[in-house]
Protein backbone atom coordinates (compact mmCIF):
# COMPACT_ATOMS: atom_id res chain seq x y z
CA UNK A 1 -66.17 -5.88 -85.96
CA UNK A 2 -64.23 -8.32 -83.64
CA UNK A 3 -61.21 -6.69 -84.63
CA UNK A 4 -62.43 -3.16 -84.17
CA UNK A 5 -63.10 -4.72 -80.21
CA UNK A 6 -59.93 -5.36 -79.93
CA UNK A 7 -58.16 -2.25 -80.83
CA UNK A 8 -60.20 -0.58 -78.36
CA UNK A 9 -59.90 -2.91 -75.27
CA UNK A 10 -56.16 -2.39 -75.92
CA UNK A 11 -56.50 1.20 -76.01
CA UNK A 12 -58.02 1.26 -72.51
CA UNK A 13 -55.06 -0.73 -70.98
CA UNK A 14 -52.50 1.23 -72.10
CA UNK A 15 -54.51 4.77 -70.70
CA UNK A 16 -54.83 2.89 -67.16
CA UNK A 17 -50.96 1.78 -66.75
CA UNK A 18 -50.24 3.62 -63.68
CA UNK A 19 -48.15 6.62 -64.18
CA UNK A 20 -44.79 5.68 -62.87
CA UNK A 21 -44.13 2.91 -65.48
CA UNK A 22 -43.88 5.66 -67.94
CA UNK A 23 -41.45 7.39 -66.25
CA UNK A 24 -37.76 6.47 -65.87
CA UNK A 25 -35.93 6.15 -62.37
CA UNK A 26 -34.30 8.53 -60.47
CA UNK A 27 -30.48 8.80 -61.28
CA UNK A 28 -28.49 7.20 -58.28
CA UNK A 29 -26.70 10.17 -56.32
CA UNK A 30 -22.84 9.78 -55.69
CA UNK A 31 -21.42 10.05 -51.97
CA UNK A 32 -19.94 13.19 -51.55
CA UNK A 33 -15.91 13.61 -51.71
CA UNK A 34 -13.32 16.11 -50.22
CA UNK A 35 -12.39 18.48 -52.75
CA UNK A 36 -9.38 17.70 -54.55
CA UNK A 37 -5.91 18.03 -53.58
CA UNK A 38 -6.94 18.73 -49.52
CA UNK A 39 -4.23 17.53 -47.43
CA UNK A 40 -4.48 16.77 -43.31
CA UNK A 41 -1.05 17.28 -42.09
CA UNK A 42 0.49 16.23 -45.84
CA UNK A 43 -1.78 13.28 -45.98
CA UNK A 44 -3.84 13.68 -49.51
CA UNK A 45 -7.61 12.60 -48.78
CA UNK A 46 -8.65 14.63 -51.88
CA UNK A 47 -11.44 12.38 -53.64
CA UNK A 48 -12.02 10.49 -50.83
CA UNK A 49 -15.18 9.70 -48.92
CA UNK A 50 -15.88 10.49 -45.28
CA UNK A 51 -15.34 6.83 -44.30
CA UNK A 52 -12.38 6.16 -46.56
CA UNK A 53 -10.22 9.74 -45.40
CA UNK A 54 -11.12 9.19 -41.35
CA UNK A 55 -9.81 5.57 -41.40
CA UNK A 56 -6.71 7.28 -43.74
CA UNK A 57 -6.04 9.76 -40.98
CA UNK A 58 -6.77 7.67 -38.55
CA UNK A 59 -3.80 5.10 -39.40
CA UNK A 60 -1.58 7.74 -39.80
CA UNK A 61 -1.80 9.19 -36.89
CA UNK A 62 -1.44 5.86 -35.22
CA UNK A 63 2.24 4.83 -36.51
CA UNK A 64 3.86 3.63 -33.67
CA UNK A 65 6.34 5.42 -31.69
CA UNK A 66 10.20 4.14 -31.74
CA UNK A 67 12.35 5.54 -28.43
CA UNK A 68 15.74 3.91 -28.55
CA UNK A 69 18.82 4.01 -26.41
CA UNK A 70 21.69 2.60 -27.32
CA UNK A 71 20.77 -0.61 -28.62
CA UNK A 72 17.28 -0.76 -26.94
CA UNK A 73 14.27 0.48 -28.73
CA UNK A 74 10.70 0.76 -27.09
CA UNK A 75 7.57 0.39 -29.74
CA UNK A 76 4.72 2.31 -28.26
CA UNK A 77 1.54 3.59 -29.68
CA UNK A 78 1.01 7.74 -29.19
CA UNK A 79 -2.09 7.53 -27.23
CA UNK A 80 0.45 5.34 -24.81
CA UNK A 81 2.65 8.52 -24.24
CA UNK A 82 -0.74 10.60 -24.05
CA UNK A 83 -1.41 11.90 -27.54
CA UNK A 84 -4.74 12.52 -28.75
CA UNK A 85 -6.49 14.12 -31.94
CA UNK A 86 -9.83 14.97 -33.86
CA UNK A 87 -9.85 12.99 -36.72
CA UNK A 88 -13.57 13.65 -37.08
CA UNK A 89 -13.32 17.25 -37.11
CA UNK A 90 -10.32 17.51 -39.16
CA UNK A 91 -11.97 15.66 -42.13
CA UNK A 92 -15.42 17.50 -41.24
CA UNK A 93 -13.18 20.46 -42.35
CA UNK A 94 -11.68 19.00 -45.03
CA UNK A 95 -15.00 18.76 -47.01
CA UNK A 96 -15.62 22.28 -45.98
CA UNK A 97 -12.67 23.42 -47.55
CA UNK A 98 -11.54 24.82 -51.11
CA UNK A 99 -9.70 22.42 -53.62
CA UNK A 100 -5.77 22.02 -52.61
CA UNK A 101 -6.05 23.24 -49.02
CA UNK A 102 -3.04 21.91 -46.70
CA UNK A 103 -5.30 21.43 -43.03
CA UNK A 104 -3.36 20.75 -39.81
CA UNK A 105 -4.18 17.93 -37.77
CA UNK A 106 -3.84 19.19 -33.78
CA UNK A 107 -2.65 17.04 -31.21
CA UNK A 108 -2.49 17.60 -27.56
CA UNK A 109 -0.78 15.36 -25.19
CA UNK A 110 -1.80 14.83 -21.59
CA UNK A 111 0.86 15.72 -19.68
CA UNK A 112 0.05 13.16 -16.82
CA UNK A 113 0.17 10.10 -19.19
CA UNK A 114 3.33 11.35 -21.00
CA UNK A 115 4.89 11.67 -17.22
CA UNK A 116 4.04 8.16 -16.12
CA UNK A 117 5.46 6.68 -19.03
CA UNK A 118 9.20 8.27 -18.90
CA UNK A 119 9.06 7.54 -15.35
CA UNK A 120 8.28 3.84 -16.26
CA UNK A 121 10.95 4.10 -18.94
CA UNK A 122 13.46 6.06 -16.58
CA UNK A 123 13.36 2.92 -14.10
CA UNK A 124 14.37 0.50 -17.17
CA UNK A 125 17.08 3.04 -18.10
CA UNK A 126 18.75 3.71 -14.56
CA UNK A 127 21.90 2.10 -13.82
CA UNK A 128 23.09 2.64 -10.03
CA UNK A 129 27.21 3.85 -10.13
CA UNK A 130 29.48 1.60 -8.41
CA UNK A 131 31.28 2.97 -5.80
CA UNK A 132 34.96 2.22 -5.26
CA UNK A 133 35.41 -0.29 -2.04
CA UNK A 134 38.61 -1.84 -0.62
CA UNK A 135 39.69 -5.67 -0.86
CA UNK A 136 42.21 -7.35 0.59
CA UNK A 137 45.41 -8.53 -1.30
CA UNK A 138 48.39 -9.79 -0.16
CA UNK A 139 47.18 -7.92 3.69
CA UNK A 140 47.06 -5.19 2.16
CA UNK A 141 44.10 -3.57 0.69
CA UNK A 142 43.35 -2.83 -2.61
CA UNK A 143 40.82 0.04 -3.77
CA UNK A 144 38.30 -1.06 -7.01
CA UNK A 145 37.44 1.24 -9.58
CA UNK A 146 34.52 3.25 -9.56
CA UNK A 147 31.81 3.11 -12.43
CA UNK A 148 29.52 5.76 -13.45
CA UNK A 149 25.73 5.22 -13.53
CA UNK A 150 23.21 6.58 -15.72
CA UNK A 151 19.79 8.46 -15.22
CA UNK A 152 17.07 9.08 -17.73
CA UNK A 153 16.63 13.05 -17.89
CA UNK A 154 12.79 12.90 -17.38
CA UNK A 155 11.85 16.68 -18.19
CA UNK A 156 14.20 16.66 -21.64
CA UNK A 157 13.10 13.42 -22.75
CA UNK A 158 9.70 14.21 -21.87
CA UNK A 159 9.80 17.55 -24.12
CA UNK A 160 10.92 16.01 -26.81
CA UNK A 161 8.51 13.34 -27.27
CA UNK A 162 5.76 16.11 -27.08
CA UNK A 163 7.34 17.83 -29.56
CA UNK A 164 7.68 15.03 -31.95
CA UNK A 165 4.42 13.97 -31.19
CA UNK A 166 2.80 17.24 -32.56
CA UNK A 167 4.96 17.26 -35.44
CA UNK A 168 3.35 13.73 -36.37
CA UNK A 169 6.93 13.04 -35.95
CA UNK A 170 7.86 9.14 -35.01
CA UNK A 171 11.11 9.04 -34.17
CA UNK A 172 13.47 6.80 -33.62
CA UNK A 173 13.87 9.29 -31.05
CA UNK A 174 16.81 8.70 -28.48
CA UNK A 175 16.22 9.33 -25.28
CA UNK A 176 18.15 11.94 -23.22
CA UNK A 177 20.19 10.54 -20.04
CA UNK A 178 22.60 12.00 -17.96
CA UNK A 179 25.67 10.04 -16.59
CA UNK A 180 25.29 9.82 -11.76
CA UNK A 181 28.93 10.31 -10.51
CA UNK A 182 29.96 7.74 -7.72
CA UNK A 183 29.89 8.78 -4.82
CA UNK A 184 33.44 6.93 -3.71
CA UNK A 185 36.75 6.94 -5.50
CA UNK A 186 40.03 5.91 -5.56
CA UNK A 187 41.04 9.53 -5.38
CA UNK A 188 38.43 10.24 -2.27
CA UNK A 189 39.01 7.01 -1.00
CA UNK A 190 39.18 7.24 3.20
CA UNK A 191 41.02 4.90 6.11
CA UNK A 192 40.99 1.15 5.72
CA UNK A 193 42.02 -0.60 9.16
CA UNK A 194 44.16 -4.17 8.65
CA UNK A 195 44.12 -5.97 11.76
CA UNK A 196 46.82 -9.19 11.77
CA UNK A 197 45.29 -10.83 14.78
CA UNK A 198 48.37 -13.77 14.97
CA UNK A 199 51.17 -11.05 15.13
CA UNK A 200 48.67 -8.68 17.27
CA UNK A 201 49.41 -5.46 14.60
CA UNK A 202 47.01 -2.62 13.37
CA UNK A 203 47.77 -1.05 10.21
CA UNK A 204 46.00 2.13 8.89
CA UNK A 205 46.26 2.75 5.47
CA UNK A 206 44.62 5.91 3.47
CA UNK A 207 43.37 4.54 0.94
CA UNK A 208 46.26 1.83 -0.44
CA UNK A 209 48.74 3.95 1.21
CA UNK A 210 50.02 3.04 4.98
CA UNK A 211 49.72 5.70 7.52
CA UNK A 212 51.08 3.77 11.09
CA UNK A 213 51.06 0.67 12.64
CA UNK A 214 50.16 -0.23 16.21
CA UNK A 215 50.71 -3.05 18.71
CA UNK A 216 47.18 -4.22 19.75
CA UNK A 217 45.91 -7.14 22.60
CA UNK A 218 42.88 -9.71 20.79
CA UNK A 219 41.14 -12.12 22.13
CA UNK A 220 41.96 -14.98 23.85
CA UNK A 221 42.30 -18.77 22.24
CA UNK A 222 38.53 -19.16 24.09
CA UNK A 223 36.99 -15.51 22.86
CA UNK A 224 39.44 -15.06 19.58
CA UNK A 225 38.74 -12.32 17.86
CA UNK A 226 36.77 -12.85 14.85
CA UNK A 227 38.38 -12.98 11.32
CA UNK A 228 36.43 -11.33 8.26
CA UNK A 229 35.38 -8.20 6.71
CA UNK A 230 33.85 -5.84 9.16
CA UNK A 231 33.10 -2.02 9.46
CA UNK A 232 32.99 0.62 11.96
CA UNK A 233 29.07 0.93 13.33
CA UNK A 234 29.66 3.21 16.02
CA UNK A 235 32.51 5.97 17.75
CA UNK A 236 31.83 6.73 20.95
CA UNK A 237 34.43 9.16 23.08
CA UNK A 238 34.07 8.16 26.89
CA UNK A 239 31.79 5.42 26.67
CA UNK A 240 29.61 3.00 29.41
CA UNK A 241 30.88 -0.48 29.57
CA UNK A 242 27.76 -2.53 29.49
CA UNK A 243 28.33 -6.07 30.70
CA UNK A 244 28.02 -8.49 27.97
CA UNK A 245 25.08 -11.49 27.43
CA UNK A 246 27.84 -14.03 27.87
CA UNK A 247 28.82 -16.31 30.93
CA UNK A 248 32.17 -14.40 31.76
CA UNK A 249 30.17 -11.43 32.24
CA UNK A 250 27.53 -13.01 34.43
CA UNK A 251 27.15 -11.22 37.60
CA UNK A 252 29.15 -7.81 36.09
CA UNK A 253 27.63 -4.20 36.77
CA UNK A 254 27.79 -1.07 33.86
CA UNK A 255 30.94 0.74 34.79
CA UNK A 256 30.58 4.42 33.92
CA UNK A 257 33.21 6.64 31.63
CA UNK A 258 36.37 7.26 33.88
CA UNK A 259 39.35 5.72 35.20
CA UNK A 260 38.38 1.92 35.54
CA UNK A 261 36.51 2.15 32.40
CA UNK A 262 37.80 -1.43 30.64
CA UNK A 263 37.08 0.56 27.13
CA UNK A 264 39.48 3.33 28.26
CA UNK A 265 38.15 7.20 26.43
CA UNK A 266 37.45 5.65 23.16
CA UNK A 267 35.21 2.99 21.62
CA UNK A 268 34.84 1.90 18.19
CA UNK A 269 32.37 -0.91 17.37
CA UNK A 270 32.54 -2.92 14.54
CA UNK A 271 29.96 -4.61 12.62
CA UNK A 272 31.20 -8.11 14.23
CA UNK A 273 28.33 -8.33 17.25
CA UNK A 274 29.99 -7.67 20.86
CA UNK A 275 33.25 -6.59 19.19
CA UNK A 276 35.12 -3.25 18.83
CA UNK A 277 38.90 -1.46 18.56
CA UNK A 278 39.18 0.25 22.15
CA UNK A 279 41.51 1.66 24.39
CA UNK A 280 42.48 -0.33 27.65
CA UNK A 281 44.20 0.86 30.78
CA UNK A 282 45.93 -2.23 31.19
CA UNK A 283 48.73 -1.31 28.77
CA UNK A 284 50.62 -4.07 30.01
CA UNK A 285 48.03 -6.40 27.81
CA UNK A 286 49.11 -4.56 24.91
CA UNK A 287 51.02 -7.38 22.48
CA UNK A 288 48.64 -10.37 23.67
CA UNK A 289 45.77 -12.38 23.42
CA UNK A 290 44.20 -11.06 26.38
CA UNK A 291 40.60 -9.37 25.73
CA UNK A 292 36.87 -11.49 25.01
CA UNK A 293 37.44 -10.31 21.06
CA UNK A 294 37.74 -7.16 21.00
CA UNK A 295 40.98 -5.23 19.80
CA UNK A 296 43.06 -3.09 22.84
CA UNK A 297 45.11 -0.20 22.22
CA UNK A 298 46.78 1.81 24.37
CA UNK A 299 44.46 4.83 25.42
CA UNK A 300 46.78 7.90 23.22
CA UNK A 301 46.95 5.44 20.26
CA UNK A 302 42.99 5.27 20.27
CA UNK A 303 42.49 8.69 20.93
CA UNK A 304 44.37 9.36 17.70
CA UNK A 305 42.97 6.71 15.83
CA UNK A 306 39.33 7.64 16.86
CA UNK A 307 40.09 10.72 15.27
CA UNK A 308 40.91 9.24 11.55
CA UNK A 309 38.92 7.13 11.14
CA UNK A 310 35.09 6.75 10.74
CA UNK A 311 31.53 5.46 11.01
CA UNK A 312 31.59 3.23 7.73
CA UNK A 313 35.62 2.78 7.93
CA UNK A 314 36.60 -1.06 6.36
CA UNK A 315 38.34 -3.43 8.84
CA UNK A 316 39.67 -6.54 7.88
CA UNK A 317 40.62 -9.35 10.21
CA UNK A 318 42.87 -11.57 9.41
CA UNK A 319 44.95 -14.68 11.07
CA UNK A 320 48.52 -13.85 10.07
């Protein structure tokens, strides 16, 4: 009878077990994939899962950028030079889409971004040419050679870095310059004045080649004309003399153009304060140290050099 109990108490656990511990568990259900053999601009994410094929993309379209010239090379990242993309949509499609299906991955670049980097990259670039300029060997001048300088062509380079950059292309890419011509040559080289203030001469040369000498007045052993490199400031044809702001002068009125005038029809000031090549109508001072500095001429021979030489022209000073 005790048994019987017991075979029956049993029986009435088992039929009150609640229902789901007779039931197995649900299966576990897989993330989904992109279809098989889908490509985003070449790059397989077939089998992959949303997280695994964005951060794929994603590092591939953010190889860095190589620009080189010559031996210089610039390492930039493409949203740097203004190039953006939907990595989110693109895979979004790629799930969408049938088994081997090649998708493209857009990119637009923002024009303003892409401009303010090659100008930042032009500045590194540029080069300034070197003009030719005139030295003094010997007493007589020599002219340097010129040198070319070098521009970054902003609008090529600038095209084809957008064009790379939608072709997931990442260089190197070298970028386009274009050579600036100087301005001054040996060939276009212009007048060079030599002044020997101790034997009171004026040479004009063209360039290295001598054109005529003059007899010229300087200063006096108190106001000597001062040795150097100088240039021509200023050409004036009839000019005012101004007193100076020196105690000679002290007391002296402006004299106007015209006879009298102690500049004569022609003044050419020179870089060296207070001091210029004139003309003088006291020819007889012509071959001495006579002036405050400057250098006389007789009037004709500074009428015709007035008209050969110019604003800018070299004139070197010298003791001999």
């Amino acid at each position: 009878m005790r048994r019987g109990l017991l075979v029956a108490t049993l029986a009435a656990l088992v039929l009150a077990a609640p229902a789901w511990a007779q039931e197995p568990p649900p299966p576990t259900l897989a993330a989904p994939v992109v279809p098989e053999g889908v490509t985003i601009a070449g790059v397989p994410v077939g089998g992959m899962a949303s997280q695994q094929a964005t951060l794929t993309v994603q590092a591939f379209f953010n190889r860095h950028f190589l620009l080189t010239f010559r031996t210089r090379t610039w390492d930039v990242r493409p949203a740097r030079l203004g190039a953006r993309t939907d990595v989110a949509g693109a895979v979004a499609q790629a799930f969408a889409s049938a088994p081997y299906t090649a998708l493209p991955l857009v990119v637009a670049v923002d024009r303003a971004k892409l401009k303010a980097y090659v100008t930042r990259l032009a500045a590194a670039v540029y080069r300034a040419p070197r003009n030719s300029i005139a030295v003094l060997r010997n007493l007589k001048p020599i002219i340097t050679k010129p040198r070319d300088g070098l521009a970054l062509t902003k609008l090529d380079t600038r095209v084809l870095i957008r064009k790379a950059l939608v072709a997931h292309q990442r260089g190197p890419l070298e970028v386009v310059t274009h050579p600036l011509k100087p301005r001054v040559t040996q060939a276009n080289f212009g007048p060079v004045v030599v002044i020997r203030r101790g034997s009171r001469r004026l040479y004009l040369y063209k360039g290295t080649g001598l054109r005529r000498t003059f007899r010229i007045a300087v200063g006096l052993p108190q106001y000597p004309t001062p040795v150097g490199r100088w240039k021509i400031v200023v050409k004036q044809r009839h000019p005012w003399w101004y007193p100076p702001d020196s105690p000679w002068a002290q007391g002296a009125s402006p004299i106007p153009p015209g006879p009298g005038n102690p500049l004569g029809t022609r003044w050419m000031g020179l870089s060296a304060s207070g001091v210029g090549i004139h003309g003088t109508p006291d020819a007889a001072s012509v071959g001495y140290s006579a002036s405050h500095g400057c250098i006389r001429m007789r009037i004709p021979e500074a009428e015709w050099l007035f008209t050969r030489v110019r604003v800018g022209t070299p004139v070197f000073i010298v003791r001999a």
